[in-house]
Protein backbone atom coordinates (compact mmCIF):
# COMPACT_ATOMS: atom_id res chain seq x y z
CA UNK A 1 10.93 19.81 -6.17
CA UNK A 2 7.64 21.13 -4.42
CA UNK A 3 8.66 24.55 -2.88
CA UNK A 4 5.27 24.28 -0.59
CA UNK A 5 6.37 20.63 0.39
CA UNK A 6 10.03 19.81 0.34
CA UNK A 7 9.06 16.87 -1.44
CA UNK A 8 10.81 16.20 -4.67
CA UNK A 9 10.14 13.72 -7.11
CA UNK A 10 11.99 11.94 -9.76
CA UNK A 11 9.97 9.45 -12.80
CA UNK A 12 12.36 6.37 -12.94
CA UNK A 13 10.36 4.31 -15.47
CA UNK A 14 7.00 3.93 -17.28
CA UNK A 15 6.02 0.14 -18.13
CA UNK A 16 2.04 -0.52 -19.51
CA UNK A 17 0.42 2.56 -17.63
CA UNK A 18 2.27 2.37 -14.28
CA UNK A 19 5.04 4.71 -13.41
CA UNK A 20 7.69 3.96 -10.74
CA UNK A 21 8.79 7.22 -8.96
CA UNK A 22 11.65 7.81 -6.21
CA UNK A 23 10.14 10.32 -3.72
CA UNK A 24 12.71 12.35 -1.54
CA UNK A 25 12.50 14.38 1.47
CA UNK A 26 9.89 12.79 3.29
CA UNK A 27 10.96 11.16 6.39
CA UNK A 28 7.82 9.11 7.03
CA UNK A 29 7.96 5.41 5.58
CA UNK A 30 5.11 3.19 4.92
CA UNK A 31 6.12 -0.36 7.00
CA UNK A 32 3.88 -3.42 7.20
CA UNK A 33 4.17 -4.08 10.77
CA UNK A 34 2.46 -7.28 11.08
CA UNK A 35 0.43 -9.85 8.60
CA UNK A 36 -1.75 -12.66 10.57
CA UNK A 37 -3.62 -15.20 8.75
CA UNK A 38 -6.21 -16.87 10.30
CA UNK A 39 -7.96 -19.42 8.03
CA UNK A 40 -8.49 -17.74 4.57
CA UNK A 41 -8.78 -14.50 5.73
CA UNK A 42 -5.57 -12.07 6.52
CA UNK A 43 -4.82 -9.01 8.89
CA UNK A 44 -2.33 -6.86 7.97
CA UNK A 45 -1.11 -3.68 10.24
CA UNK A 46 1.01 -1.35 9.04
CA UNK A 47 2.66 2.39 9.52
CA UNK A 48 0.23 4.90 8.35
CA UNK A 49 0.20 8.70 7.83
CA UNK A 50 -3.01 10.23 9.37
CA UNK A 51 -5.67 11.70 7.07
CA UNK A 52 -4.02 9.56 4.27
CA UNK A 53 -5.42 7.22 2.53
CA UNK A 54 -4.72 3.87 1.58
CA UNK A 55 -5.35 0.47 -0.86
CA UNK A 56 -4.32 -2.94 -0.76
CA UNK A 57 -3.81 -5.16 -4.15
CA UNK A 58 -3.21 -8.74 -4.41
CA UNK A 59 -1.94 -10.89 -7.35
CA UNK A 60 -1.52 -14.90 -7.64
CA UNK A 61 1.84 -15.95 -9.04
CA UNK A 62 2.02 -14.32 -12.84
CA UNK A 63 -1.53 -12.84 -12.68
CA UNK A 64 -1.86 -8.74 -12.60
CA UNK A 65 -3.06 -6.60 -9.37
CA UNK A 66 -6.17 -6.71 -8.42
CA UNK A 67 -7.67 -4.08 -5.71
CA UNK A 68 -8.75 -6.25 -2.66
CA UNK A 69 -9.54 -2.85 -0.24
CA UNK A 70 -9.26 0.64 -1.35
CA UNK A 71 -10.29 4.18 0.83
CA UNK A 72 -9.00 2.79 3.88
CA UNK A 73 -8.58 6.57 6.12
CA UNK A 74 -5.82 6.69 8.36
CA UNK A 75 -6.92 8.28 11.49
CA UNK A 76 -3.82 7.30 13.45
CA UNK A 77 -0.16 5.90 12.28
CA UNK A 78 -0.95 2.62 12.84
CA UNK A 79 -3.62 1.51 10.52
CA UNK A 80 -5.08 -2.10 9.90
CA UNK A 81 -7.57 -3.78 7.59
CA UNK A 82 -8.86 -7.54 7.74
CA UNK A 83 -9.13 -9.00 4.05
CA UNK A 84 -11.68 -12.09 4.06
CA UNK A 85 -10.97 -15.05 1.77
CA UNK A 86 -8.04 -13.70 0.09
CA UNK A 87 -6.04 -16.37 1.24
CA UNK A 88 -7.08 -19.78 -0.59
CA UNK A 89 -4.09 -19.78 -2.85
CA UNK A 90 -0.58 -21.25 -2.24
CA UNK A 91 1.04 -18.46 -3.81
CA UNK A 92 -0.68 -14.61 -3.03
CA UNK A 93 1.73 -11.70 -3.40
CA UNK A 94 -0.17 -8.61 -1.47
CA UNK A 95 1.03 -4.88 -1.53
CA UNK A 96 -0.43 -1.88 0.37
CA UNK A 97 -0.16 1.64 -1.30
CA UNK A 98 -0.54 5.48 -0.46
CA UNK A 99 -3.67 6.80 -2.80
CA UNK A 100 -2.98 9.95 -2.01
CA UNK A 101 -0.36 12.59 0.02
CA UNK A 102 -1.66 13.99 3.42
């Protein structure tokens, strides 16, 4: 638990590098709010924590993560980035993350 914060944080697993944490005490959520694809490109909106900052990864069925858009500032909580040509595939899995706490 972080005194300063309130936030506490618990290590669930560790699996090739990447650790999967359960964060408590924070009452702000981070909630795709809308994904429109136009062509091959893709909009996605979602709930955002101003002055964070936020990345978007992609995969294609069994492949790993790649980064498609990283340092993307929230000035507001609503924040939205346009991905060109990422798309093309049949099956895309896309996730948005939280690079760092505000």
């Amino acid at each position: 638990l972080d005194s300063a914060s309130g936030l506490g944080v618990q290590l669930l697993s560790t699996s090739n590098g990447v650790a999967t944490v359960r964060i408590s005490g924070l009452d702000y959520v981070l909630r795709i709010l809308s994904a429109q694809k136009t062509g091959s490109n893709l909009k996605l909106v979602w709930d955002s924590f101003p002055g964070s900052s936020y990345f978007v990864q992609g995969r294609d069925n069994s492949t790993s993560w790649q980064t498609l858009a990283t340092n993307l500032q929230a000035t507001s909580q609503v924040s939205t980035v346009t991905l060109t040509n990422v798309m093309t595939n049949f099956m895309r899995f896309l996730r948005i993350g939280s690079d760092t706490s505000p």
